[in-house]
C-alpha atoms as a PDB file:
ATOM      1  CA  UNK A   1     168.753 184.114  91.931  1.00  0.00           C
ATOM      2  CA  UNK A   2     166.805 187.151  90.383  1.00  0.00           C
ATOM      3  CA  UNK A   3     168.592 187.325  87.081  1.00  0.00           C
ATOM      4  CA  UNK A   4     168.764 184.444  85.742  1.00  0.00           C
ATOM      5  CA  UNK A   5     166.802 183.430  82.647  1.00  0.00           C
ATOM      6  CA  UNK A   6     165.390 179.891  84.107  1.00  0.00           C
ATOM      7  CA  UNK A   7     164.353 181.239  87.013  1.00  0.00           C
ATOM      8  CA  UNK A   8     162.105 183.552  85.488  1.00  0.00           C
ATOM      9  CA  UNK A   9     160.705 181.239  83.827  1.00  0.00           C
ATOM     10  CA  UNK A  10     160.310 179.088  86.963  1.00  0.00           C
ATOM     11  CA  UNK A  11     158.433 182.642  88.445  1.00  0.00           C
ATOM     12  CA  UNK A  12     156.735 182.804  85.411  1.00  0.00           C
ATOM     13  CA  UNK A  13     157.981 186.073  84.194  1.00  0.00           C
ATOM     14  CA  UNK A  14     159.597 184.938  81.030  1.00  0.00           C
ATOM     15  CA  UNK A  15     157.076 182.796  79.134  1.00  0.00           C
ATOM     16  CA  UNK A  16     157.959 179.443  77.628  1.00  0.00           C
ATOM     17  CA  UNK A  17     156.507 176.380  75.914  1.00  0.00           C
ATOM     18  CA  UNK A  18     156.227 174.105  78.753  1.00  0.00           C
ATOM     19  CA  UNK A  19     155.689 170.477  78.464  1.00  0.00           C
ATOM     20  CA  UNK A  20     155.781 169.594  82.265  1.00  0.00           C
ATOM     21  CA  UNK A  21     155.815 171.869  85.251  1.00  0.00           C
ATOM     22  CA  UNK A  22     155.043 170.268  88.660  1.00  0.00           C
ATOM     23  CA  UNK A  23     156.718 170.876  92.376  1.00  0.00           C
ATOM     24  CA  UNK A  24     160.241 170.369  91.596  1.00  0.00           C
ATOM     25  CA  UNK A  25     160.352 170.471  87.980  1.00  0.00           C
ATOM     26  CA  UNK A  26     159.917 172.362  84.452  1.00  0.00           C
ATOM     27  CA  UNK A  27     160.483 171.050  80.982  1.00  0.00           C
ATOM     28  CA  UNK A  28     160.240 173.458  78.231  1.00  0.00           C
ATOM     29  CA  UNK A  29     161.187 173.359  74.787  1.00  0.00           C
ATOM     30  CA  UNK A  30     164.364 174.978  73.847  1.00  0.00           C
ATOM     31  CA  UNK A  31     164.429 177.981  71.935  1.00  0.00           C
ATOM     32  CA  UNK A  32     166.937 177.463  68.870  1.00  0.00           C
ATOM     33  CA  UNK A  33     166.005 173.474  68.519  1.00  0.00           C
ATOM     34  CA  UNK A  34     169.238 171.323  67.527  1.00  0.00           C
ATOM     35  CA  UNK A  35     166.507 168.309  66.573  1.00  0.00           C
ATOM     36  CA  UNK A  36     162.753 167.640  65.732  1.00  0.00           C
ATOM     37  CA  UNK A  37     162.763 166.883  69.595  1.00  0.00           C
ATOM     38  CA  UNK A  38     164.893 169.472  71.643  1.00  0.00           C
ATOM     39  CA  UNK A  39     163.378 170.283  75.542  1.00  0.00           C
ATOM     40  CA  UNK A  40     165.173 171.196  78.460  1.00  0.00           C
ATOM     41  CA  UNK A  41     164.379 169.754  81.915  1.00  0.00           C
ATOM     42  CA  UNK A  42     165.661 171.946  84.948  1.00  0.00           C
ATOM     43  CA  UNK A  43     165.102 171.826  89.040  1.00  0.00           C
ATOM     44  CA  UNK A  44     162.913 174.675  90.319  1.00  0.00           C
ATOM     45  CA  UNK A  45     165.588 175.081  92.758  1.00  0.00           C
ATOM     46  CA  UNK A  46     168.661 177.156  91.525  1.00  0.00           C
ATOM     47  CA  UNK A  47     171.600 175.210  91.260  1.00  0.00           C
ATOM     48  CA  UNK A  48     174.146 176.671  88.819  1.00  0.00           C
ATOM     49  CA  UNK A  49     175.806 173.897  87.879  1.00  0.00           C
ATOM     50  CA  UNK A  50     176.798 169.738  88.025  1.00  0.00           C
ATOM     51  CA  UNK A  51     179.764 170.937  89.518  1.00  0.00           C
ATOM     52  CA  UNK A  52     177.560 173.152  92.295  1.00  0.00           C
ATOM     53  CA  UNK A  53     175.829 169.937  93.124  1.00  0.00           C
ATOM     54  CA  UNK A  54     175.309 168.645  96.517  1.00  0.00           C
ATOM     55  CA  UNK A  55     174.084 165.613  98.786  1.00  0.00           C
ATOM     56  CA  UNK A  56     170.883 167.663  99.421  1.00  0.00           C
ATOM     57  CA  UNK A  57     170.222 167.768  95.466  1.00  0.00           C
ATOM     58  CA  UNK A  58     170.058 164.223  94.886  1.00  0.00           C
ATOM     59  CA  UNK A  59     165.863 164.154  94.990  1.00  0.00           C
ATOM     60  CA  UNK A  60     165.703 167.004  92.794  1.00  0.00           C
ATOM     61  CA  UNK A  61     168.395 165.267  90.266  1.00  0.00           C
ATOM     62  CA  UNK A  62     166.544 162.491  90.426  1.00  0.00           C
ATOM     63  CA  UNK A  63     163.245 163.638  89.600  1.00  0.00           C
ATOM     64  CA  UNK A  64     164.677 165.794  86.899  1.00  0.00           C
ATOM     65  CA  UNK A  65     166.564 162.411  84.944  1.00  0.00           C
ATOM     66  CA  UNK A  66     163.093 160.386  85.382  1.00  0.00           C
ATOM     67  CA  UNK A  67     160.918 163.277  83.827  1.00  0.00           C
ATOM     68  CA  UNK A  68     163.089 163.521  81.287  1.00  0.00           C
ATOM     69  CA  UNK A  69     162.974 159.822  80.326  1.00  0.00           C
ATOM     70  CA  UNK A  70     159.265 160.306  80.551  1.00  0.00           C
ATOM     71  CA  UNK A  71     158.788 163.204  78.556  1.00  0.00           C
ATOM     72  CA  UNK A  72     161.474 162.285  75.442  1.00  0.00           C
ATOM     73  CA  UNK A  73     158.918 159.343  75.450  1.00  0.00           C
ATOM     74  CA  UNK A  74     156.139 161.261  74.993  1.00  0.00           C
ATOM     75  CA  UNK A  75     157.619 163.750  72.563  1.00  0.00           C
ATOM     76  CA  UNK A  76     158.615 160.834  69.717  1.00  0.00           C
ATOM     77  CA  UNK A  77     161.827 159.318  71.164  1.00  0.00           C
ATOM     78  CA  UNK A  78     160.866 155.859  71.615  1.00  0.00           C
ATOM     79  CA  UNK A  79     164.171 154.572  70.108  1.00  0.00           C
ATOM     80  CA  UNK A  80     166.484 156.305  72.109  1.00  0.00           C
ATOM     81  CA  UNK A  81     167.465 159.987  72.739  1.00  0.00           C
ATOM     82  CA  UNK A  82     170.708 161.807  73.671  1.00  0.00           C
ATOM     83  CA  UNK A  83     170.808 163.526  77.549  1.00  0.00           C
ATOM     84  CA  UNK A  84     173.390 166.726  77.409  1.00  0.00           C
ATOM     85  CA  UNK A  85     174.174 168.414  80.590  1.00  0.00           C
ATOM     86  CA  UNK A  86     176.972 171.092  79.792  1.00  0.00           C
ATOM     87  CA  UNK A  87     178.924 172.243  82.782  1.00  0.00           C
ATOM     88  CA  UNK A  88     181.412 175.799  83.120  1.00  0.00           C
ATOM     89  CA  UNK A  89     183.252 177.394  80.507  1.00  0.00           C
ATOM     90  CA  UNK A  90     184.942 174.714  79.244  1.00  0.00           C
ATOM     91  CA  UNK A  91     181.586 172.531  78.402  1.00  0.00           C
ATOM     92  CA  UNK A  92     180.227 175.346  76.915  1.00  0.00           C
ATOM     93  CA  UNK A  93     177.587 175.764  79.491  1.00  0.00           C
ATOM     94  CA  UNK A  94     175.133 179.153  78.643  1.00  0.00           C
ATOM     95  CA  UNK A  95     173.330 179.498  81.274  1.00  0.00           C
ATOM     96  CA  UNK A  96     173.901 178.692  84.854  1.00  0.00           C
ATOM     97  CA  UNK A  97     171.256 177.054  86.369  1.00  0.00           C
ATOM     98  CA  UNK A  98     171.648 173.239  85.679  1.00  0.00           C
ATOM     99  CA  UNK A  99     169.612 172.170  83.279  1.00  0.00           C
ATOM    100  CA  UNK A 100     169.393 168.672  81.108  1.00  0.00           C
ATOM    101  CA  UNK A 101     168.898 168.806  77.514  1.00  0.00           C
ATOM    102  CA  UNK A 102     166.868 166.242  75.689  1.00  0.00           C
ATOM    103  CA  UNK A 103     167.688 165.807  71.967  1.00  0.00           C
ATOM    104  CA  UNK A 104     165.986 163.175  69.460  1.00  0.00           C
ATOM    105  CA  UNK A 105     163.398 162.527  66.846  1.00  0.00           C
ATOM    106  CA  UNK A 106     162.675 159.814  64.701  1.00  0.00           C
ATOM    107  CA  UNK A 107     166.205 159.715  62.768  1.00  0.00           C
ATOM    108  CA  UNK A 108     169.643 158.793  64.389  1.00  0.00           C
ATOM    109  CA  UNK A 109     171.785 161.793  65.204  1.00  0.00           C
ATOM    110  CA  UNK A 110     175.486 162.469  64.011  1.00  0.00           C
ATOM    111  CA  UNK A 111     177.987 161.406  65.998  1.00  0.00           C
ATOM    112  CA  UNK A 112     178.801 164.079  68.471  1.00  0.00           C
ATOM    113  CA  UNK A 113     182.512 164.203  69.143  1.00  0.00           C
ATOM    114  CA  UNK A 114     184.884 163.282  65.918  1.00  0.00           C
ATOM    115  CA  UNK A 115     188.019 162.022  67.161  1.00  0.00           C
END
């Protein structure tokens, strides 16, 4: 997809602060940070959402969840992060090419939903 904003960075045309780029997969660290840790992890290939997912996407998934572990690790979040994967309109998904975001730091985080 030409226009959209993860793929350029995947091309390289939009810069970003990358902390893992390899094959399959980029992590970069988000723009308006939410945390002392905030990165996203996406798949080089375009997928625009979890709902767009496919049998043939599983290896990419995959990879993307296990560098994410990884890299929260490295980044400070050695007791536990939170993984946020907003999908369509309704989960207030910005842009559409799936991506994971990785949220932690060394205190715990408020409670996300308040019933």
């Amino acid at each position: 997809m030409t226009d959209c904003i993860f793929c350029k960075i995947v091309r390289g045309e939009i810069p970003a602060k990358k902390i893992h780029e390899d094959d399959d997969v980029v992590a970069f660290h988000d723009i308006h940070p939410i945390a002392p840790v905030h990165f996203l992890v996406i798949p080089k290939m375009h997928i625009p959402s979890m709902a767009d997912l496919q049998p043939e996407h599983e290896a990419a998934i995959g990879k993307v969840m296990v560098v994410a572990g990884k890299l929260a690790r490295e980044q400070g979040c050695a007791d536990g992060f939170r993984t946020i994967i907003n999908t369509g309109r309704v989960g207030r998904q910005e842009v559409y090419h799936l991506h994971v975001h990785i949220v932690g730091g060394p205190e715990v985080l408020p409670p996300m939903l308040k019933y």
